[in-house]
N, C-alpha and C. Protein backbone atom coordinates (compact mmCIF):
# COMPACT_ATOMS: atom_id res chain seq x y z
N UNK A 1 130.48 128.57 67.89
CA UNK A 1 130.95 129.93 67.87
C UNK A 1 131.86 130.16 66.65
N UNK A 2 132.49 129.18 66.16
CA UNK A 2 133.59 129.26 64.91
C UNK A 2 132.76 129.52 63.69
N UNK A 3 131.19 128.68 63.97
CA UNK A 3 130.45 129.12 62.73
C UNK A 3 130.12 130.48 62.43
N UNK A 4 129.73 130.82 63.88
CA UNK A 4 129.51 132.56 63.83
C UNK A 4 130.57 133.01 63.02
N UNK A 5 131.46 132.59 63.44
CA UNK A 5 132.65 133.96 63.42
C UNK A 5 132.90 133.96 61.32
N UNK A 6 133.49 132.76 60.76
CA UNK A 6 133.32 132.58 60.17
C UNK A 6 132.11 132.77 59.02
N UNK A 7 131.06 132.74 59.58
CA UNK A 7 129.63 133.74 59.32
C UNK A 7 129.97 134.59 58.72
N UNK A 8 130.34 135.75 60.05
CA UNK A 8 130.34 137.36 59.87
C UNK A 8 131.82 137.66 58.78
N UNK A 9 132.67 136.79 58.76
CA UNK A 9 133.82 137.13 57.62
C UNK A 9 133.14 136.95 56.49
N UNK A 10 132.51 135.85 56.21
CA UNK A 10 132.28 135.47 54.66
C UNK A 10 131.10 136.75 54.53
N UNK A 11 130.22 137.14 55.55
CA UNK A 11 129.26 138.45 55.38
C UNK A 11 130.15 139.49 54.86
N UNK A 12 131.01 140.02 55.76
CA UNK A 12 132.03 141.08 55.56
C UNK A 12 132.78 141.29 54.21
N UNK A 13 133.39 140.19 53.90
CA UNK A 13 133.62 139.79 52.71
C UNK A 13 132.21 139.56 51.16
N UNK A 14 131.45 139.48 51.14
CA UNK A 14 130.53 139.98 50.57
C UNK A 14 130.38 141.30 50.17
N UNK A 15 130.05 141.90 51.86
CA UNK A 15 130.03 143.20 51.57
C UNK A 15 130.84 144.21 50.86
N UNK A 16 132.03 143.91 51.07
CA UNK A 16 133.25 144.22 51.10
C UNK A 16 132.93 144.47 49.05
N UNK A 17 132.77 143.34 48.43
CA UNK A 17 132.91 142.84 47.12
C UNK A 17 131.60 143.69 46.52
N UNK A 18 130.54 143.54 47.21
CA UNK A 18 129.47 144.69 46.39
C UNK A 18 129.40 146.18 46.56
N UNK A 19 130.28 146.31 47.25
CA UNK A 19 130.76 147.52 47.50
C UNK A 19 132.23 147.94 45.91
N UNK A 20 133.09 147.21 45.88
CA UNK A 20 133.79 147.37 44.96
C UNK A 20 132.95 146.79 43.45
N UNK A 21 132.18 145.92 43.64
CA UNK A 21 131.47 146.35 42.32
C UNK A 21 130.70 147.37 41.90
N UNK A 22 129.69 147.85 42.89
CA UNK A 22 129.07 149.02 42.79
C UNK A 22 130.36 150.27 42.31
N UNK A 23 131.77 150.57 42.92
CA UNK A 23 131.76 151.34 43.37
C UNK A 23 132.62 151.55 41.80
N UNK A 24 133.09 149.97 41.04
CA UNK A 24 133.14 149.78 39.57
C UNK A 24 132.53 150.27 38.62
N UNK A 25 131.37 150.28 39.00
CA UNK A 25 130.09 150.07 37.85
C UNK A 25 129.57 151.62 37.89
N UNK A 26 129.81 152.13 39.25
CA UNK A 26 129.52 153.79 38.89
C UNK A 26 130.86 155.01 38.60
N UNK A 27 131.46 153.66 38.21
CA UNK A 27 132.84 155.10 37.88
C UNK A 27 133.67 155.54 39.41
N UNK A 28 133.65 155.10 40.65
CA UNK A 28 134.33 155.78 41.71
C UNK A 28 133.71 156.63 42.53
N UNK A 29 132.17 156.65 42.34
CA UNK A 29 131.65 157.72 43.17
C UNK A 29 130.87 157.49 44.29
N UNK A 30 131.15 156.06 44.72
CA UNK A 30 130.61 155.62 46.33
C UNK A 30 131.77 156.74 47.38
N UNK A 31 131.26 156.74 48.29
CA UNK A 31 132.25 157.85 49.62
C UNK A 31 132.75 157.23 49.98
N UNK A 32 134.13 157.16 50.95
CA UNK A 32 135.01 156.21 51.52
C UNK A 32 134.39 155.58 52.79
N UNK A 33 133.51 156.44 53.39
CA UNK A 33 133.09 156.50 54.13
C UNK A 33 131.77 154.91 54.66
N UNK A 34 131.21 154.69 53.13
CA UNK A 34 130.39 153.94 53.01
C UNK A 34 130.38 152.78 53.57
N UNK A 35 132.27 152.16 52.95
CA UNK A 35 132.65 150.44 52.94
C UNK A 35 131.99 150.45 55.09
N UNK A 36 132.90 150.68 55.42
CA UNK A 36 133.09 150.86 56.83
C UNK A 36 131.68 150.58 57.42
N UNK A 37 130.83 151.95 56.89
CA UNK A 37 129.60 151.78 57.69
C UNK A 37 128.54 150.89 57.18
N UNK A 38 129.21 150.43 56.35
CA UNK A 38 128.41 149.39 55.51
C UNK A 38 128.07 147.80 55.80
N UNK A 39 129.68 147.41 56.33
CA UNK A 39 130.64 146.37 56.95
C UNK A 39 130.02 146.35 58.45
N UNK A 40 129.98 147.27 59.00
CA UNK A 40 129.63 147.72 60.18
C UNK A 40 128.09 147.06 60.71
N UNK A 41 127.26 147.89 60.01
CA UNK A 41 125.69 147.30 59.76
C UNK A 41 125.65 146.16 59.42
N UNK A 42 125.78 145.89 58.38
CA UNK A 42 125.07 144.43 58.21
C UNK A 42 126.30 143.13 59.27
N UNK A 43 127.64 143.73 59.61
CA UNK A 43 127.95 142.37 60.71
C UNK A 43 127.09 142.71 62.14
N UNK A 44 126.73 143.79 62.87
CA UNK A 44 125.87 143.80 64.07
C UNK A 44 124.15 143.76 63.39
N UNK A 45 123.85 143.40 62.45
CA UNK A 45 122.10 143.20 62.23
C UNK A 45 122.29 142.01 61.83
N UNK A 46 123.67 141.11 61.29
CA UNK A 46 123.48 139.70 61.10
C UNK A 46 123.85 138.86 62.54
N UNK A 47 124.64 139.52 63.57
CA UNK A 47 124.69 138.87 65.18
C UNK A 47 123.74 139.01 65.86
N UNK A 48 122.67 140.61 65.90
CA UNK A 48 121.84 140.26 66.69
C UNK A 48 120.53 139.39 65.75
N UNK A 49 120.26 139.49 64.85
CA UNK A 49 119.30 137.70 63.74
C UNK A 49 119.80 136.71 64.77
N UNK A 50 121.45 136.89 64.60
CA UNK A 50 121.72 135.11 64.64
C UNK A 50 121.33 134.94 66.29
N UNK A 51 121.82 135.79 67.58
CA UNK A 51 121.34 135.58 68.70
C UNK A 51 119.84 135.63 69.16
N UNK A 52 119.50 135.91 68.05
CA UNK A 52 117.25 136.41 68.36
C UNK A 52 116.97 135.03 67.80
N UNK A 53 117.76 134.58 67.18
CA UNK A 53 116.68 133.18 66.14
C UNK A 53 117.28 131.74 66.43
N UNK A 54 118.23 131.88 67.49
CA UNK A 54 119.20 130.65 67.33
C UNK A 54 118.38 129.50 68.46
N UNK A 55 117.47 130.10 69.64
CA UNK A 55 116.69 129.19 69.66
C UNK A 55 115.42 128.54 68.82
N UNK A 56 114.66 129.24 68.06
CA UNK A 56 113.88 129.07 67.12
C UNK A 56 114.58 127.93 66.57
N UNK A 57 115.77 127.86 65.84
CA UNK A 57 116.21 126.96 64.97
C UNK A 57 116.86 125.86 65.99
N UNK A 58 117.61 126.04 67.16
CA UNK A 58 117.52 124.62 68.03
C UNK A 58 115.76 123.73 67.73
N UNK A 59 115.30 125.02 68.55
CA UNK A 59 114.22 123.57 68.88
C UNK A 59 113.31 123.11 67.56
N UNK A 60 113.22 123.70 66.67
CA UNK A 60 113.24 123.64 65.06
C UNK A 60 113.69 121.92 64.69
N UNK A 61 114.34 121.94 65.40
CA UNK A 61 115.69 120.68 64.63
C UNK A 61 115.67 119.44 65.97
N UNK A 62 115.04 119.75 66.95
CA UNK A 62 114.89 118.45 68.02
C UNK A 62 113.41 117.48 67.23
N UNK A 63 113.65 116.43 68.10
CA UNK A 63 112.93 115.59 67.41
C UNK A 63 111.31 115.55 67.81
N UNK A 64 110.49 115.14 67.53
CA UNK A 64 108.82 115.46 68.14
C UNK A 64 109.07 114.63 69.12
N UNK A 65 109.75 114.11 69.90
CA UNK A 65 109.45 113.54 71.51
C UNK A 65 110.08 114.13 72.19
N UNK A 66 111.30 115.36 71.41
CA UNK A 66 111.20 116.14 73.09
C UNK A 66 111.14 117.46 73.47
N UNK A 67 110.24 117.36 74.58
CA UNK A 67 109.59 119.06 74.82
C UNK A 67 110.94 119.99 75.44
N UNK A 68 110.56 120.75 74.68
CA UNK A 68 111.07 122.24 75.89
C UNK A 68 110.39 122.43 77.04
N UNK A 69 111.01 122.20 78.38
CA UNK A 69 110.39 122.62 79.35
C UNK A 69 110.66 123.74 80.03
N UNK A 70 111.92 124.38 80.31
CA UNK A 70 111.85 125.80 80.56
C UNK A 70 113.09 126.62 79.54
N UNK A 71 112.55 127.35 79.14
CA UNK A 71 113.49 128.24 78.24
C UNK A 71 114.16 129.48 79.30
N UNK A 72 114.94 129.86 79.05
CA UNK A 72 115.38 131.18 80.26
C UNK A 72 115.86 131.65 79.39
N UNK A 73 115.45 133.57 79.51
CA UNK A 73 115.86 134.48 78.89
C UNK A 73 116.32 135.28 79.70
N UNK A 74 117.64 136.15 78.80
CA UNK A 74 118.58 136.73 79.79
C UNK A 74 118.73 137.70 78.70
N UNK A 75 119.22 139.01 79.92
CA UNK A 75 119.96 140.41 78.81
C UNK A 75 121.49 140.60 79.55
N UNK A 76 122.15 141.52 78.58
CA UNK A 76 123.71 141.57 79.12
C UNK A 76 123.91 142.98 78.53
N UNK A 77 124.96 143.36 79.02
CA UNK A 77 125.22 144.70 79.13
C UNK A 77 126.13 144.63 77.47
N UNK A 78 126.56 143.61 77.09
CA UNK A 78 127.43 143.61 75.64
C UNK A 78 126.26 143.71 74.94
N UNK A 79 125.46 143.18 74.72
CA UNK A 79 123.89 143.45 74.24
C UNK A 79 123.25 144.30 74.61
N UNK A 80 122.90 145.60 74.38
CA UNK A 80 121.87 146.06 75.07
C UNK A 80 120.97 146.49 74.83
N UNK A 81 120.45 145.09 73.12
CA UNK A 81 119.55 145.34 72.63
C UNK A 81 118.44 144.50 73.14
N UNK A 82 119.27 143.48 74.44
CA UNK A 82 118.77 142.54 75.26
C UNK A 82 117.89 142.97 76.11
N UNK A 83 117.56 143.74 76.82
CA UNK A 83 117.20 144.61 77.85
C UNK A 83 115.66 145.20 77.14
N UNK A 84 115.72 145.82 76.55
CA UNK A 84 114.40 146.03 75.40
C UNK A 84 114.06 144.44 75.27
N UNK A 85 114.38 143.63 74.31
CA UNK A 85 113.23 142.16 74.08
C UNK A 85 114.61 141.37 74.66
N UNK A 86 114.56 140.69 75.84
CA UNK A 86 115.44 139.71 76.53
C UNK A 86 115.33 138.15 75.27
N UNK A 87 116.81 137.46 75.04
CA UNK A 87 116.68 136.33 74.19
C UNK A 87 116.66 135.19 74.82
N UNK A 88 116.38 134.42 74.21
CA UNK A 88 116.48 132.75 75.08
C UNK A 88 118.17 132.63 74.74
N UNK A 89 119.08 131.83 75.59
CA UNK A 89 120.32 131.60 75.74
C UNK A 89 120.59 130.35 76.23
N UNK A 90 119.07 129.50 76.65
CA UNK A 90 119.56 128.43 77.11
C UNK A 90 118.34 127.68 77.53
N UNK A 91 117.92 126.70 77.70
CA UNK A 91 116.79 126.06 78.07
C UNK A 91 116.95 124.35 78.32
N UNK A 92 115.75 124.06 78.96
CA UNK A 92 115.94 122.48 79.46
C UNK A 92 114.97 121.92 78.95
N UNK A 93 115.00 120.70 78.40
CA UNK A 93 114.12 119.94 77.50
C UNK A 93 114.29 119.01 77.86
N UNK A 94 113.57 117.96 78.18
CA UNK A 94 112.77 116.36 78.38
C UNK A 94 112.63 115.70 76.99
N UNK A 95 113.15 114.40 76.46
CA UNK A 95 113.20 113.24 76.20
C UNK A 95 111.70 112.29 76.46
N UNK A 96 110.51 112.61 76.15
CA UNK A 96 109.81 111.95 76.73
C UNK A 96 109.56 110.74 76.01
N UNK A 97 110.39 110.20 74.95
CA UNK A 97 110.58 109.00 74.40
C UNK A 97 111.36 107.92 75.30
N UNK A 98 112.27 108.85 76.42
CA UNK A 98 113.60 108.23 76.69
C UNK A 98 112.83 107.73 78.18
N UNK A 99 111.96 108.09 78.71
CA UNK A 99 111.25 108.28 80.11
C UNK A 99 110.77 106.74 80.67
N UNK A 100 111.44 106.19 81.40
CA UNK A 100 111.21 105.09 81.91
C UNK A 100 110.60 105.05 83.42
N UNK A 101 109.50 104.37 83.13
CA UNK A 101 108.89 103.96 84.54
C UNK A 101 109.43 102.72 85.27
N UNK A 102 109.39 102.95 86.44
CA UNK A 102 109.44 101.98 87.72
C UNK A 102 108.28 101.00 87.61
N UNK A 103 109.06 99.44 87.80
CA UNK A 103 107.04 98.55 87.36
C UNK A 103 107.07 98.33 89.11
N UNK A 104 107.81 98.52 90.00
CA UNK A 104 107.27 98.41 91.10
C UNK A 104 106.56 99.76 91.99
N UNK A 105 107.00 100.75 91.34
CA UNK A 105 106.49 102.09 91.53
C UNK A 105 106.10 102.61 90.77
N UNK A 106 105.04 102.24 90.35
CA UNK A 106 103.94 103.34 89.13
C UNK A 106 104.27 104.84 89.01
N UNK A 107 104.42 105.21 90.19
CA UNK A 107 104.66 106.74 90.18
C UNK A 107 106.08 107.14 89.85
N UNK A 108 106.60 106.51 89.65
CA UNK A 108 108.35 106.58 89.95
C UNK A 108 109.46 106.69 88.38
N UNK A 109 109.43 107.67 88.33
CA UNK A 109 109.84 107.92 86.47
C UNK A 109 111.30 108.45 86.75
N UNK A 110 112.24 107.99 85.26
CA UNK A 110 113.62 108.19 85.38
C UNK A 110 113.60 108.76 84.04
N UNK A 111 114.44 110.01 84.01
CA UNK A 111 114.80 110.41 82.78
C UNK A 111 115.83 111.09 82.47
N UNK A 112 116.13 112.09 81.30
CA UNK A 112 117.16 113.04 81.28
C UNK A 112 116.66 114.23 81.57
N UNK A 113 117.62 115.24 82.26
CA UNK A 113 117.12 116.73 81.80
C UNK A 113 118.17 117.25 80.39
N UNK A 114 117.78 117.58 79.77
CA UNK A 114 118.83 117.60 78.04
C UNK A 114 118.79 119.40 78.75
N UNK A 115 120.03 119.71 78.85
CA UNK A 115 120.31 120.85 79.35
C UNK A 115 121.36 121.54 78.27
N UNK A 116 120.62 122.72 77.32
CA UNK A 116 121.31 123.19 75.95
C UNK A 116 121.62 124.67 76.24
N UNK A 117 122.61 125.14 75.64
CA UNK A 117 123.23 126.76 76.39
C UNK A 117 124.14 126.79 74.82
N UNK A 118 123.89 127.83 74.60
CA UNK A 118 124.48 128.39 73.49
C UNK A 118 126.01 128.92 73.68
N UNK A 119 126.76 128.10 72.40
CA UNK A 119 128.04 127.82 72.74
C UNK A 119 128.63 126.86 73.59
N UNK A 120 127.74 125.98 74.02
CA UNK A 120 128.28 125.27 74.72
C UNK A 120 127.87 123.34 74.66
N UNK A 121 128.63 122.60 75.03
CA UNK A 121 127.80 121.11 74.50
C UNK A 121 127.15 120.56 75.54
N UNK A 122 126.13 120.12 74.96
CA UNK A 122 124.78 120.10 75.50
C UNK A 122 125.00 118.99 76.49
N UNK A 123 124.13 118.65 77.45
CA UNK A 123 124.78 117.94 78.84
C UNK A 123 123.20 117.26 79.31
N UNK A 124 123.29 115.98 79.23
CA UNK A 124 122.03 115.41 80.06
C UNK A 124 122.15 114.80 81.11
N UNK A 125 121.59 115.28 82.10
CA UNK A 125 121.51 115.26 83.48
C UNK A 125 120.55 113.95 83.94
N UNK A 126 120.56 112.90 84.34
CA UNK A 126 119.62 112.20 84.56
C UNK A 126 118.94 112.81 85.91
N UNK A 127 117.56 112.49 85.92
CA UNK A 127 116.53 112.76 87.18
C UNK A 127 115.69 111.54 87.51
N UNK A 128 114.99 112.03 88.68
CA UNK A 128 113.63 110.88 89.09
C UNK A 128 112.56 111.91 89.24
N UNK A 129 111.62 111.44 89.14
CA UNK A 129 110.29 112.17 89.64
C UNK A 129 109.60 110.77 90.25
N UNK A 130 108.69 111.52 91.35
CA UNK A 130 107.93 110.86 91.70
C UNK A 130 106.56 111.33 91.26
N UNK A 131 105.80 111.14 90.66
CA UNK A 131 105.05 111.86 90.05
C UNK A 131 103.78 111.88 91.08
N UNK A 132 103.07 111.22 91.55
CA UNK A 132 102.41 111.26 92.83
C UNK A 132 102.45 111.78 93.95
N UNK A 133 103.57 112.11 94.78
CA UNK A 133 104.13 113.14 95.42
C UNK A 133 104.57 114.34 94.77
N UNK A 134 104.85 114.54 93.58
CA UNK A 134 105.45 115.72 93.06
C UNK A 134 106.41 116.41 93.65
N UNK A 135 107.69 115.53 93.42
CA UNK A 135 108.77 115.86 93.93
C UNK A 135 109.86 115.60 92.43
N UNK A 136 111.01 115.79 92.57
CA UNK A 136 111.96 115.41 91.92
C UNK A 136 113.52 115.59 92.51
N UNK A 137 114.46 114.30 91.81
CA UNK A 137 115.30 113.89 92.21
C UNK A 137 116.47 113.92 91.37
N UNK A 138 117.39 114.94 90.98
CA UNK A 138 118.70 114.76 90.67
C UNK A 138 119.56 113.46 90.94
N UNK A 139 119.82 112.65 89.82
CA UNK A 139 120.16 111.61 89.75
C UNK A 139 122.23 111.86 90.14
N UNK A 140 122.98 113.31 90.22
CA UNK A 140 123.84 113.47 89.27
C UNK A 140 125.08 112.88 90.82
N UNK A 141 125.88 113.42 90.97
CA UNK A 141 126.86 113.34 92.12
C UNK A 141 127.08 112.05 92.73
N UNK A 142 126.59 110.61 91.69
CA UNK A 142 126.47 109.55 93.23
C UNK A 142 125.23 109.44 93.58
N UNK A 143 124.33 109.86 93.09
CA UNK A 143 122.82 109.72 93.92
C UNK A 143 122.30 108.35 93.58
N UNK A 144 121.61 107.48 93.96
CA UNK A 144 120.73 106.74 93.25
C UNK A 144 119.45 106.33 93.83
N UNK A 145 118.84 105.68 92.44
CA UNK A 145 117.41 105.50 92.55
C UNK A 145 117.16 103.94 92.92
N UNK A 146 116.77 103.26 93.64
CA UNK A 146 116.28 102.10 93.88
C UNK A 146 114.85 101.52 92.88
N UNK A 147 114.77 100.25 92.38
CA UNK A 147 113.28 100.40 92.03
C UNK A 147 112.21 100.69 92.81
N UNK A 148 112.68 100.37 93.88
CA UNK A 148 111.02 100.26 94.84
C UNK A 148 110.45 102.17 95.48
N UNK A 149 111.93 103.38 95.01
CA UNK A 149 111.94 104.17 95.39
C UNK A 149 112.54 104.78 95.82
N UNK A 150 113.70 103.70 96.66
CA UNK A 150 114.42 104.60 97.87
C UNK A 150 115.87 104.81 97.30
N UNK A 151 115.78 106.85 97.42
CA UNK A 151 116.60 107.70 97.30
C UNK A 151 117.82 107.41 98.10
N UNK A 152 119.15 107.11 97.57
CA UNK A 152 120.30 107.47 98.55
C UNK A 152 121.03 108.36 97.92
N UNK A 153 122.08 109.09 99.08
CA UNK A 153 122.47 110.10 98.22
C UNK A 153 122.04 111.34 97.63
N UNK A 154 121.49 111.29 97.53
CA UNK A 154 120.54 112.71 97.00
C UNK A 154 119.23 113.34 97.84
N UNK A 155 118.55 113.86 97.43
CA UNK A 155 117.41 115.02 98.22
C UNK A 155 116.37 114.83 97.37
N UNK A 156 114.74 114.66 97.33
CA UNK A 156 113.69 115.13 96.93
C UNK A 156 113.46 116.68 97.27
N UNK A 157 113.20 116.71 95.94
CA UNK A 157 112.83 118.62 95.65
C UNK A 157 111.34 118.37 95.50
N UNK A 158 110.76 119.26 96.58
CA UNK A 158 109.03 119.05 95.84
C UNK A 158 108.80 120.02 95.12
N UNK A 159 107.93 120.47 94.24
CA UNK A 159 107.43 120.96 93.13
C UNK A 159 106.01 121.64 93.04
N UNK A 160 105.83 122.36 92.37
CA UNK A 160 104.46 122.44 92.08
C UNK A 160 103.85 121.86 91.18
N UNK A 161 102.71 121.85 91.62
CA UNK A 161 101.92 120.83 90.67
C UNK A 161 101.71 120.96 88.94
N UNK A 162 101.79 122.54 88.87
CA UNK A 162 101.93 122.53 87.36
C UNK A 162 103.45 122.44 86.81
N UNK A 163 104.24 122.35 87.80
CA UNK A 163 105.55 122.18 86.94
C UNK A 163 106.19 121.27 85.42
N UNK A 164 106.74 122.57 84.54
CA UNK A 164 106.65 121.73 83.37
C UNK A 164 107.64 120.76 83.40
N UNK A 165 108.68 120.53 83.64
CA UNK A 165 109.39 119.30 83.57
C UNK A 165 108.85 118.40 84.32
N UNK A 166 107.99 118.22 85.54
CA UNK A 166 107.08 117.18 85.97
C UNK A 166 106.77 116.70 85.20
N UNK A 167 105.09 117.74 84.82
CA UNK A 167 104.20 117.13 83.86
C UNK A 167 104.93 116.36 82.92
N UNK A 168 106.03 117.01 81.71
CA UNK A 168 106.66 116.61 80.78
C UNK A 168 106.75 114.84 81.15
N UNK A 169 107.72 114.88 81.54
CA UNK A 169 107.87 113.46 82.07
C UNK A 169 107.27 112.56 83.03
N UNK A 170 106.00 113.05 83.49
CA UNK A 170 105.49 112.16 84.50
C UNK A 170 103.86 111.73 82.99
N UNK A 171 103.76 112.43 82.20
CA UNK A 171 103.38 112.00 80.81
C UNK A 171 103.69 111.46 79.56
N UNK A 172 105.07 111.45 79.71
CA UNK A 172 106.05 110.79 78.46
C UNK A 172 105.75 109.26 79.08
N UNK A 173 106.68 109.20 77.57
CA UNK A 173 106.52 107.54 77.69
C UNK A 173 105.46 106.46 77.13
């Protein structure tokens, strides 16, 4: 967020400067009116760029082993350019380099959920899947995984069968 902010000054400041050169170079005859609405525009058309493109350039910059599995888009009333095209703000991505199988349970996969939210530091959640049952298991609170399978502590969530963080990781690896 410091980059933003910092962003929109050094923008402002730009503006600010081709505005007094222009306003040099024609003798004084820009309107006062201009700097302002000038400053104005280009800092809200360079925040909503930076909030429309800032997932593009996350997942831009992850490495080819790990997928995006659900992106979530959200609008807000401070935005309410959100509401017309809703932005991504946050999404969960799989490690399928990182994805370790069970050798006594074939079906039985351990991984991260890489859980990324703008403005905020990114947090990996370990899970289980059983990939044969199609269930999954939050590793987080104390839970654990046994090799042979058995859950303590925690709950199997079943799933649907096309679910992308399943698939993701019940194919990694």
């Amino acid at each position: 967020m410091l980059i933003d902010i910092i962003s929109l000054i050094a923008l402002g400041a730009a503006i600010a400067g081709i505005y007094v050169a222009v306003n040099r170079m024609t003798g004084r005859r820009l309107p006062r009116w201009l700097l302002p609405a000038s400053l104005g525009a280009a800092m809200i058309s360079f925040a909503v760029w930076n909030e429309y493109t800032w997932y593009a350039r996350v997942t831009a910059a992850l490495p080819d082993s790990v997928e995006v599995v659900l992106p979530v888009k959200e609008s807000s009333f401070w935005r309410p350019w959100s509401y017309a095209v809703p932005m991504v703000t946050r999404f969960i991505a799989v490690d399928r380099a990182a994805v370790q199988r069970s050798e006594e349970a074939p079906g039985l996969v351990r991984t991260n959920a890489i859980l990324v939210q703008r403005w905020t530091a990114t947090q990996r959640v370990p899970v289980a899947f059983d990939c044969a049952a199609g269930r999954r298991a939050d590793l987080a609170a104390g839970a654990q995984l046994a090799a042979d399978g058995t859950l303590t502590g925690g709950a199997w969530v079943m799933l649907p069968p096309d679910d992308p963080f399943m698939m993701a990781a019940c194919q990694g690896g």
